[in-house]
PDB file of N, CA and C in Angstrom:
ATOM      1  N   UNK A   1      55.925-135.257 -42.284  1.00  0.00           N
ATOM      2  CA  UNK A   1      54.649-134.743 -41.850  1.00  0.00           C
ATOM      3  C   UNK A   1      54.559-133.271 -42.239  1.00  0.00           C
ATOM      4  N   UNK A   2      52.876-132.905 -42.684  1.00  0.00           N
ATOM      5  CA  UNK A   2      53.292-131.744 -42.984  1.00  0.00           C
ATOM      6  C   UNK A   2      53.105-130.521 -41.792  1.00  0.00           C
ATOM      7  N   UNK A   3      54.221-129.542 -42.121  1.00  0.00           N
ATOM      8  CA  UNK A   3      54.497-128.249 -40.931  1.00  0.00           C
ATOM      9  C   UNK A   3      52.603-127.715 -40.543  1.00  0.00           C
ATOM     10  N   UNK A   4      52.504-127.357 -39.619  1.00  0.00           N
ATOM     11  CA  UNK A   4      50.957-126.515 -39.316  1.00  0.00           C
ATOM     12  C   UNK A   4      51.728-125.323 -39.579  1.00  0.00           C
ATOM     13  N   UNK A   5      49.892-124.645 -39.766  1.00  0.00           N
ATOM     14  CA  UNK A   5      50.532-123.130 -40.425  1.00  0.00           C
ATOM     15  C   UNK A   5      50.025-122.700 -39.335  1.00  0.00           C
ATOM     16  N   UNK A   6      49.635-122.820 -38.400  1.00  0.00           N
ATOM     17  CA  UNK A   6      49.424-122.486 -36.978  1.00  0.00           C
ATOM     18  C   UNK A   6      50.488-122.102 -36.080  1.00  0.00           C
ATOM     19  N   UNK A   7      51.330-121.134 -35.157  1.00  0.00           N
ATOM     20  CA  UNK A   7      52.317-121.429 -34.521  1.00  0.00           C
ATOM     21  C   UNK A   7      51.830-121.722 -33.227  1.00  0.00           C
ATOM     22  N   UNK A   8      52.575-122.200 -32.409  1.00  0.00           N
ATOM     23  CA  UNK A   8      52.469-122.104 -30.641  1.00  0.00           C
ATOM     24  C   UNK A   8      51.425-121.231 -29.953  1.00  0.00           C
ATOM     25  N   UNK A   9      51.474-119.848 -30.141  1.00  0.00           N
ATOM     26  CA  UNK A   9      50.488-119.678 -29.640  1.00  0.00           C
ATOM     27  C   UNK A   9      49.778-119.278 -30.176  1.00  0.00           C
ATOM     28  N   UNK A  10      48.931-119.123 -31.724  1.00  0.00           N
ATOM     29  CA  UNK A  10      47.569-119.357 -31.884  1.00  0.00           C
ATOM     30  C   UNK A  10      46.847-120.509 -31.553  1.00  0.00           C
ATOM     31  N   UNK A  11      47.993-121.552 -31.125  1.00  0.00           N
ATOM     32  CA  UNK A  11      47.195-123.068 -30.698  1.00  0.00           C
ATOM     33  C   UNK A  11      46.663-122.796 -29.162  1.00  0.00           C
ATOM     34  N   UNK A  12      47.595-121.914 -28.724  1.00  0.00           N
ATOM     35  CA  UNK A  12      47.525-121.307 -26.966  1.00  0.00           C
ATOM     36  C   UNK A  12      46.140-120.889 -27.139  1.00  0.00           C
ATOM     37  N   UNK A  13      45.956-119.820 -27.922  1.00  0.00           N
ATOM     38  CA  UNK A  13      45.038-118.923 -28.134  1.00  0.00           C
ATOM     39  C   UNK A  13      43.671-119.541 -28.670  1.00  0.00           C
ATOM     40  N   UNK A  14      43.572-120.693 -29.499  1.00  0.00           N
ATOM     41  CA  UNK A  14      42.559-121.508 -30.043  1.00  0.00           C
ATOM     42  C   UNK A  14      41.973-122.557 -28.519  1.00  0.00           C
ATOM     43  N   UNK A  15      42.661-123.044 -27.690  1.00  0.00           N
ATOM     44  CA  UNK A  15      42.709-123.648 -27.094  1.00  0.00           C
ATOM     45  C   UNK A  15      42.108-123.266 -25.558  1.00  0.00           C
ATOM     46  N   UNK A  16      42.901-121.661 -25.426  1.00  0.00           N
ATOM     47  CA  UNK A  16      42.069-120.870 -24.181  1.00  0.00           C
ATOM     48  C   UNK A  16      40.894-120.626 -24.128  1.00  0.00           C
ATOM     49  N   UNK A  17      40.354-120.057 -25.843  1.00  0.00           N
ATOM     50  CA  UNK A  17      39.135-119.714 -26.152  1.00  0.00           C
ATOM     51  C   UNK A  17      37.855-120.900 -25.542  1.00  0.00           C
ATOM     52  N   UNK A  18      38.434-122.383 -25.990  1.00  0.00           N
ATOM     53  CA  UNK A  18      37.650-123.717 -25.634  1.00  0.00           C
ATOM     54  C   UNK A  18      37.686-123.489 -24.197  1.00  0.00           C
ATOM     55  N   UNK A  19      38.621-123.244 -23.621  1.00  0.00           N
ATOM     56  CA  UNK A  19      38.870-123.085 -21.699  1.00  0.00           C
ATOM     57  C   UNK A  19      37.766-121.847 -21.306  1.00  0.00           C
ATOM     58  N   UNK A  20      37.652-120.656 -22.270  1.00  0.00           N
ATOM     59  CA  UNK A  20      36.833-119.678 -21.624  1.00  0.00           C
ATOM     60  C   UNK A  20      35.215-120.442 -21.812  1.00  0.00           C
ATOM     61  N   UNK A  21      34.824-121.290 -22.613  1.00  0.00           N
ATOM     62  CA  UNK A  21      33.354-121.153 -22.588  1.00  0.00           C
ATOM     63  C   UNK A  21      32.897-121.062 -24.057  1.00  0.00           C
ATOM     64  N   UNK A  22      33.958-120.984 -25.120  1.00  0.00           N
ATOM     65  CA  UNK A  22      33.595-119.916 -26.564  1.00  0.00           C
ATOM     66  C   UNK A  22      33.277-122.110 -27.152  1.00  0.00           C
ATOM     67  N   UNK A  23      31.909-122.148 -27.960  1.00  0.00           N
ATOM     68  CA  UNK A  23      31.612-123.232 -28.007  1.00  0.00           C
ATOM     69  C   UNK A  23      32.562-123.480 -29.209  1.00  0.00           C
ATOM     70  N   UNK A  24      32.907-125.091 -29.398  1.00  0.00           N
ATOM     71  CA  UNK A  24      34.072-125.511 -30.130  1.00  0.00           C
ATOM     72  C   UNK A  24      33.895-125.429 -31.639  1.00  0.00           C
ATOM     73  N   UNK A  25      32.265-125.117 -32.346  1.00  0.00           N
ATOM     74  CA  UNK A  25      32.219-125.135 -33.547  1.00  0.00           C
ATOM     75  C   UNK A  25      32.203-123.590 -34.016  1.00  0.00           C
ATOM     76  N   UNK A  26      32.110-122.255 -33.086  1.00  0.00           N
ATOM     77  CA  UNK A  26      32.576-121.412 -33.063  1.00  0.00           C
ATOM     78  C   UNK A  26      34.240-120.976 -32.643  1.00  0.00           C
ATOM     79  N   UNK A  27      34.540-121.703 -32.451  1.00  0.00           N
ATOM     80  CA  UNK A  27      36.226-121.310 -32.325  1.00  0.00           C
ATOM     81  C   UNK A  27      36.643-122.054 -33.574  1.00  0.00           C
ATOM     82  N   UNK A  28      36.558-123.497 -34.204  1.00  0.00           N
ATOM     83  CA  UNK A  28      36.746-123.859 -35.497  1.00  0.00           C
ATOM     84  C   UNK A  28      36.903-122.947 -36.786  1.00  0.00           C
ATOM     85  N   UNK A  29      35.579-122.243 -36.600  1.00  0.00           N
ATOM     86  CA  UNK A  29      34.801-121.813 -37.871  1.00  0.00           C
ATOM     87  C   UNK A  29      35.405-120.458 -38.104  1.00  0.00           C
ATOM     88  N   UNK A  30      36.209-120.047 -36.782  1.00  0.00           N
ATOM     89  CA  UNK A  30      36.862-118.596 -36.960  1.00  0.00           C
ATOM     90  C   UNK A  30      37.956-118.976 -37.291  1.00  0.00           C
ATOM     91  N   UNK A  31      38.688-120.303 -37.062  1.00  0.00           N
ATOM     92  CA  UNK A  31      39.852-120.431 -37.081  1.00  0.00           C
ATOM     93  C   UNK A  31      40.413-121.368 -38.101  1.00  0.00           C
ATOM     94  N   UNK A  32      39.378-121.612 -39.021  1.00  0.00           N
ATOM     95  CA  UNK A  32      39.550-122.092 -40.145  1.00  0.00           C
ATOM     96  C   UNK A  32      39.228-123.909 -40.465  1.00  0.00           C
ATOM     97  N   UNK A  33      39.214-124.101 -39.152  1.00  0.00           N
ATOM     98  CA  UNK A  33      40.179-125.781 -38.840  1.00  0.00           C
ATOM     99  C   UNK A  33      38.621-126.432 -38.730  1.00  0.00           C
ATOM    100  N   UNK A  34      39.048-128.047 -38.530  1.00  0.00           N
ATOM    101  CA  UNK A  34      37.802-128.737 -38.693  1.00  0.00           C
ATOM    102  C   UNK A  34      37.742-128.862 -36.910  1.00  0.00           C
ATOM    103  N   UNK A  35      36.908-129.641 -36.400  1.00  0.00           N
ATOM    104  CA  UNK A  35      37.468-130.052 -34.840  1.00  0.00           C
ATOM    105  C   UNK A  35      38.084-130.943 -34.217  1.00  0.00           C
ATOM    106  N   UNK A  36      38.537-131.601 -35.679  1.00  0.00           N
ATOM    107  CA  UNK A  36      39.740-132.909 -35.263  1.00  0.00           C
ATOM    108  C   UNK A  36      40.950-132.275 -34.661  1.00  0.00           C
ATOM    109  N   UNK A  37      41.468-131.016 -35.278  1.00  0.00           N
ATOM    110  CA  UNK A  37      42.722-130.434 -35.091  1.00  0.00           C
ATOM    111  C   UNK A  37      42.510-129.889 -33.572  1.00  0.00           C
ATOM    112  N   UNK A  38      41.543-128.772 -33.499  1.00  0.00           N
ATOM    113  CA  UNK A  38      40.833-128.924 -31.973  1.00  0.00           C
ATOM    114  C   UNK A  38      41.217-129.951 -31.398  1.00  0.00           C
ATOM    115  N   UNK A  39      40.464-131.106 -31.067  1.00  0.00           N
ATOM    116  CA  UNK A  39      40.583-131.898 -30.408  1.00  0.00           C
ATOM    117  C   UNK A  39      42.150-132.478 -29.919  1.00  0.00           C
ATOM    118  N   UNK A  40      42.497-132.827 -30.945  1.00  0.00           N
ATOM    119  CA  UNK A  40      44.201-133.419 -31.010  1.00  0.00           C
ATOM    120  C   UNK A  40      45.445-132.322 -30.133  1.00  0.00           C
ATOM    121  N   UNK A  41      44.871-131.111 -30.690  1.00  0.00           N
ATOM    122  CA  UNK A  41      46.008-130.178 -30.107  1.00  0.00           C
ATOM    123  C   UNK A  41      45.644-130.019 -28.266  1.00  0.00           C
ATOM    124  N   UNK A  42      44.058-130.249 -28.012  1.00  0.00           N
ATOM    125  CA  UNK A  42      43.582-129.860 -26.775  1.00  0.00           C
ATOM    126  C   UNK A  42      44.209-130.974 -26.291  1.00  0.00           C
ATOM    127  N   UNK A  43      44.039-132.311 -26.392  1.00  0.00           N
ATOM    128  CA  UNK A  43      44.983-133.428 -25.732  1.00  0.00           C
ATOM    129  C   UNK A  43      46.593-133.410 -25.883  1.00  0.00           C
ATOM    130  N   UNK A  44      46.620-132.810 -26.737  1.00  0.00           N
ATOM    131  CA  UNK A  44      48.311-132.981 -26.461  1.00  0.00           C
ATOM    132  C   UNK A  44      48.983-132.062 -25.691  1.00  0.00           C
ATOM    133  N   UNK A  45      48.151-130.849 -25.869  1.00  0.00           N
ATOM    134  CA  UNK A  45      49.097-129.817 -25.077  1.00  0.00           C
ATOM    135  C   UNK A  45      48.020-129.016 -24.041  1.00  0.00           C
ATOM    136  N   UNK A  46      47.119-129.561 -23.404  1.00  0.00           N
ATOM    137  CA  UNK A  46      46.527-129.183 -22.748  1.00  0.00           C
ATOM    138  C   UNK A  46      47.286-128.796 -21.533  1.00  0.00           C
ATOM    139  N   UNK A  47      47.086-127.277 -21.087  1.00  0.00           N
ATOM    140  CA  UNK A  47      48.224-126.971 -19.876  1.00  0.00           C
ATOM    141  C   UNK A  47      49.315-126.597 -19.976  1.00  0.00           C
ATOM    142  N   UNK A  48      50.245-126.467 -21.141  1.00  0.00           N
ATOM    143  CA  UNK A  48      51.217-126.105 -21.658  1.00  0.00           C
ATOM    144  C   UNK A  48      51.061-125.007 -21.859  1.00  0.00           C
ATOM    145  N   UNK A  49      51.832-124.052 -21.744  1.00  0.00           N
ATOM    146  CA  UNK A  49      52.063-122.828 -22.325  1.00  0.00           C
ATOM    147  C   UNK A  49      53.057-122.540 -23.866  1.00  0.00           C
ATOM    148  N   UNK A  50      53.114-121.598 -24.436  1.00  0.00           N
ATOM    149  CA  UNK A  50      53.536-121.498 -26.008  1.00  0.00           C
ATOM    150  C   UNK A  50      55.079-122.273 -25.443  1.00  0.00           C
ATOM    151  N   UNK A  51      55.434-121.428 -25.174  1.00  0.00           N
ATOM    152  CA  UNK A  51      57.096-121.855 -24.526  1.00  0.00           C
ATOM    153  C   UNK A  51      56.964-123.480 -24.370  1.00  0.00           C
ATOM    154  N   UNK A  52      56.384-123.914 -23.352  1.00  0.00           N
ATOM    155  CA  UNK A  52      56.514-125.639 -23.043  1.00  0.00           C
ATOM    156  C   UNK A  52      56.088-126.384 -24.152  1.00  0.00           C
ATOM    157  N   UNK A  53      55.229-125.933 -24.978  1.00  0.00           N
ATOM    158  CA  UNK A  53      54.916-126.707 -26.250  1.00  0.00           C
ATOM    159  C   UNK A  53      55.848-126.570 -27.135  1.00  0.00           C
ATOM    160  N   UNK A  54      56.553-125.803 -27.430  1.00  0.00           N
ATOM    161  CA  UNK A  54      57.790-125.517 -28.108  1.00  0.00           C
ATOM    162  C   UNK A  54      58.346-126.521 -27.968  1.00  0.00           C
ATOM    163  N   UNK A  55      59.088-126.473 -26.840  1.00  0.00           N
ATOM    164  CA  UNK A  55      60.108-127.334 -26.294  1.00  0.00           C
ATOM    165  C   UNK A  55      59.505-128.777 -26.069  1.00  0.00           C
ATOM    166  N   UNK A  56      58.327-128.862 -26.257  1.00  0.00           N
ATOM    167  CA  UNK A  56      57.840-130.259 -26.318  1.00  0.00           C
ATOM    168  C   UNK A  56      58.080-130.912 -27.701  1.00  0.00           C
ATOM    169  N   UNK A  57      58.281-130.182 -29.090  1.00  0.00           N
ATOM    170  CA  UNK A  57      58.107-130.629 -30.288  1.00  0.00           C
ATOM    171  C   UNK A  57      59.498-130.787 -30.281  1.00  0.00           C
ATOM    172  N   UNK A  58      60.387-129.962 -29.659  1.00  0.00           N
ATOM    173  CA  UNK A  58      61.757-129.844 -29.800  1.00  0.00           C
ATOM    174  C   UNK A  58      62.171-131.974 -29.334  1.00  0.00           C
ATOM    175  N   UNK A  59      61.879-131.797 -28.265  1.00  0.00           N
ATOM    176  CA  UNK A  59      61.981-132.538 -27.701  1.00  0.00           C
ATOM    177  C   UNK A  59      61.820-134.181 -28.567  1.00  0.00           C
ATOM    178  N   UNK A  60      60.315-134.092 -29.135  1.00  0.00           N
ATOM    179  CA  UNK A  60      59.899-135.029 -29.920  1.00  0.00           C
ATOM    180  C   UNK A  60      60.733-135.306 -31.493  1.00  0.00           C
ATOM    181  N   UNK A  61      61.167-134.253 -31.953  1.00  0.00           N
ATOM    182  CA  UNK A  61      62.029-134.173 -32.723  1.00  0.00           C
ATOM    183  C   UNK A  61      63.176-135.057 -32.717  1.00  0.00           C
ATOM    184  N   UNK A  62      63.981-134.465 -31.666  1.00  0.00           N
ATOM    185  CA  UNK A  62      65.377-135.082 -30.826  1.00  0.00           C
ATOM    186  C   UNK A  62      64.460-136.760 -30.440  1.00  0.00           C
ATOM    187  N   UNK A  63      63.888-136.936 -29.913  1.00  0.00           N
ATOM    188  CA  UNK A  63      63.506-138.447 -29.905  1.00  0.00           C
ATOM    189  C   UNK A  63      63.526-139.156 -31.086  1.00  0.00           C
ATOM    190  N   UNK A  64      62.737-138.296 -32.179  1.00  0.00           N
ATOM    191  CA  UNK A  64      62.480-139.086 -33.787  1.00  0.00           C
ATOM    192  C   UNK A  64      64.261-139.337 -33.788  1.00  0.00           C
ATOM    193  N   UNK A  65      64.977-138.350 -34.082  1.00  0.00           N
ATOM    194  CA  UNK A  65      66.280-138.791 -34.300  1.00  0.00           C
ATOM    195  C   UNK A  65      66.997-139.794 -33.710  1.00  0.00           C
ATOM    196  N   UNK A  66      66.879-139.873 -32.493  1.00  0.00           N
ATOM    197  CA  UNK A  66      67.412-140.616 -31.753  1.00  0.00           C
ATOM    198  C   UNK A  66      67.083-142.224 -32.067  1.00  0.00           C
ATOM    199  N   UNK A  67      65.578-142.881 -32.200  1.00  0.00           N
ATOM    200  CA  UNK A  67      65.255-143.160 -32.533  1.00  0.00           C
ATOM    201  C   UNK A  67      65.641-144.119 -33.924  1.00  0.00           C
ATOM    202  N   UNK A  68      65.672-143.226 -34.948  1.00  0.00           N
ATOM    203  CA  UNK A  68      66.893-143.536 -36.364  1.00  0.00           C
ATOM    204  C   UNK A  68      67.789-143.852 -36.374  1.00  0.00           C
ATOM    205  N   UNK A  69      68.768-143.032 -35.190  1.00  0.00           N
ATOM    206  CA  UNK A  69      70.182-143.119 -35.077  1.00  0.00           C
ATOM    207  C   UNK A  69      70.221-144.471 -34.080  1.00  0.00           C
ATOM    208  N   UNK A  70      69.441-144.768 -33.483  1.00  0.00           N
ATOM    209  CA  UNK A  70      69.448-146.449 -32.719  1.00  0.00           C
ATOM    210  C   UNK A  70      68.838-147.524 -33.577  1.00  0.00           C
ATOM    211  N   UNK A  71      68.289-147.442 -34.127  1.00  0.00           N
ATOM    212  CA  UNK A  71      67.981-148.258 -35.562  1.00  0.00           C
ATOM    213  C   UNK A  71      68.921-148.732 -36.276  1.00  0.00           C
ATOM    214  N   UNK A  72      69.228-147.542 -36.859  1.00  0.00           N
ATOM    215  CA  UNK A  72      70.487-147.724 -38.048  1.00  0.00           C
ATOM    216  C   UNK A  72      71.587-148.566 -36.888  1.00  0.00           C
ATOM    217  N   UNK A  73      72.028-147.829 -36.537  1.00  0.00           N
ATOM    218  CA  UNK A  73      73.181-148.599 -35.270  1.00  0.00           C
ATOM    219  C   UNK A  73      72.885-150.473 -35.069  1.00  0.00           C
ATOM    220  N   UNK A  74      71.907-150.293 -34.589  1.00  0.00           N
ATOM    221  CA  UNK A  74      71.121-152.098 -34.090  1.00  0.00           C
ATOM    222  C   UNK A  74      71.298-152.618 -35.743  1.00  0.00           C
ATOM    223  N   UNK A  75      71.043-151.795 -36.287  1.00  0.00           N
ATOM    224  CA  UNK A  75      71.137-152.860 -37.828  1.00  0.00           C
ATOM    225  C   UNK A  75      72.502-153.154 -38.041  1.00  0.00           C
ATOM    226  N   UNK A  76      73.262-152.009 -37.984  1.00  0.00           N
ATOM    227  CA  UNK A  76      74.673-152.083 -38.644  1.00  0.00           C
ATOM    228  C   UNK A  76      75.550-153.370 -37.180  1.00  0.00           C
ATOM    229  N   UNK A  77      75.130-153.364 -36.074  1.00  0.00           N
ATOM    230  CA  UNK A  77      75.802-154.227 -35.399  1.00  0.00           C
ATOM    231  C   UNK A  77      75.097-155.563 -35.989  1.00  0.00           C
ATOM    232  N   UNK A  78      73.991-155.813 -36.289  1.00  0.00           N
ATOM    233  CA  UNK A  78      73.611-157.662 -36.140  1.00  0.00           C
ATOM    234  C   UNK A  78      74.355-157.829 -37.473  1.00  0.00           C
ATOM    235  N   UNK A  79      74.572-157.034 -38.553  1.00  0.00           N
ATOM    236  CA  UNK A  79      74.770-157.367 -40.078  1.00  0.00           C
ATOM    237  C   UNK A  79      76.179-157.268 -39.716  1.00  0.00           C
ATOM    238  N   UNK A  80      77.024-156.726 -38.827  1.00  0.00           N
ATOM    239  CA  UNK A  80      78.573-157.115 -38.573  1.00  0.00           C
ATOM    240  C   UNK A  80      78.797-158.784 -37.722  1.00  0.00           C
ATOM    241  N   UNK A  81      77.696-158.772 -36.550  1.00  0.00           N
ATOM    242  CA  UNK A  81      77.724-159.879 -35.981  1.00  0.00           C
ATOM    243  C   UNK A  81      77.888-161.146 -37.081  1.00  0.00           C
ATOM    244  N   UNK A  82      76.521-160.596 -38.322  1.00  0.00           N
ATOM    245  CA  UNK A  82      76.262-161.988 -38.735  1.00  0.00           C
ATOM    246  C   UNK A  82      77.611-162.551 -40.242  1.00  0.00           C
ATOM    247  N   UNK A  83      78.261-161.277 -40.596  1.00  0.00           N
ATOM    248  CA  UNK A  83      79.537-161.604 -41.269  1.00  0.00           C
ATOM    249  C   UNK A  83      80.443-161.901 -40.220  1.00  0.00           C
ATOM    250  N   UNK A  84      80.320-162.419 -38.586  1.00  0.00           N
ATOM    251  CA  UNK A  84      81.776-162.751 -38.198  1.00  0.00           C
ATOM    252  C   UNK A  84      81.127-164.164 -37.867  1.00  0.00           C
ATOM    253  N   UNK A  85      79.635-164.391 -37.622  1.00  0.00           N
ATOM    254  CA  UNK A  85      79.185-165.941 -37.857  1.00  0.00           C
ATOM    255  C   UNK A  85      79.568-166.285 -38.954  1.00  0.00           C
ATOM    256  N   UNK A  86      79.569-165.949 -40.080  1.00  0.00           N
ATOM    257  CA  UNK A  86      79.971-166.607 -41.396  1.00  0.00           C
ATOM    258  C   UNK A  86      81.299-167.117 -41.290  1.00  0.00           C
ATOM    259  N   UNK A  87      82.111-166.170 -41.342  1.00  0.00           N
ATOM    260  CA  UNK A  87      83.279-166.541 -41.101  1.00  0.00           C
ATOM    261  C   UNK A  87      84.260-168.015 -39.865  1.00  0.00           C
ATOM    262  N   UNK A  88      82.897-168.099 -39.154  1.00  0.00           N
ATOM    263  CA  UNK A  88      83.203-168.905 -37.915  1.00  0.00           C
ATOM    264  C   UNK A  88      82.880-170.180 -38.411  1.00  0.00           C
TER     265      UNK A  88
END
């Protein structure tokens, strides 16, 4: 996926602006973005602060891996299981 060139808290900062009142096709239009990205970032991290969103991607990260690393694993056990059925 590709990196945002946005960090943590210009998303804080894009996001408060929508919280103060500043209408959403004027916070876009300063901020470059269409209002899909708006939208998506306001649901995901609505309430979060820079810090907790951080540690939220961190987090999601460490899941993706985890994730892989239980995959690969579940594969590599049924494909051992199924060479000791053969053998049986």
């Amino acid at each position: 996926m590709k990196a945002s060139k946005f960090s943590d808290a210009q998303k804080a900062f894009i996001r408060k602006q929508g919280a103060d009142g500043v209408p959403v096709a004027d916070i876009c239009r300063r901020a470059g973005i269409s209002p899909a990205p708006y939208f998506s970032w306001k649901k995901k991290y609505e309430g979060l602060a820079p810090l907790e969103m951080r540690r939220l991607k961190q987090l999601e990260d460490e899941n993706t891996k985890l994730r892989k690393l239980v995959a690969d694993l579940s594969l590599d056990r049924e494909m051992l299981q199924d060479v000791i059925r053969r053998k049986i």
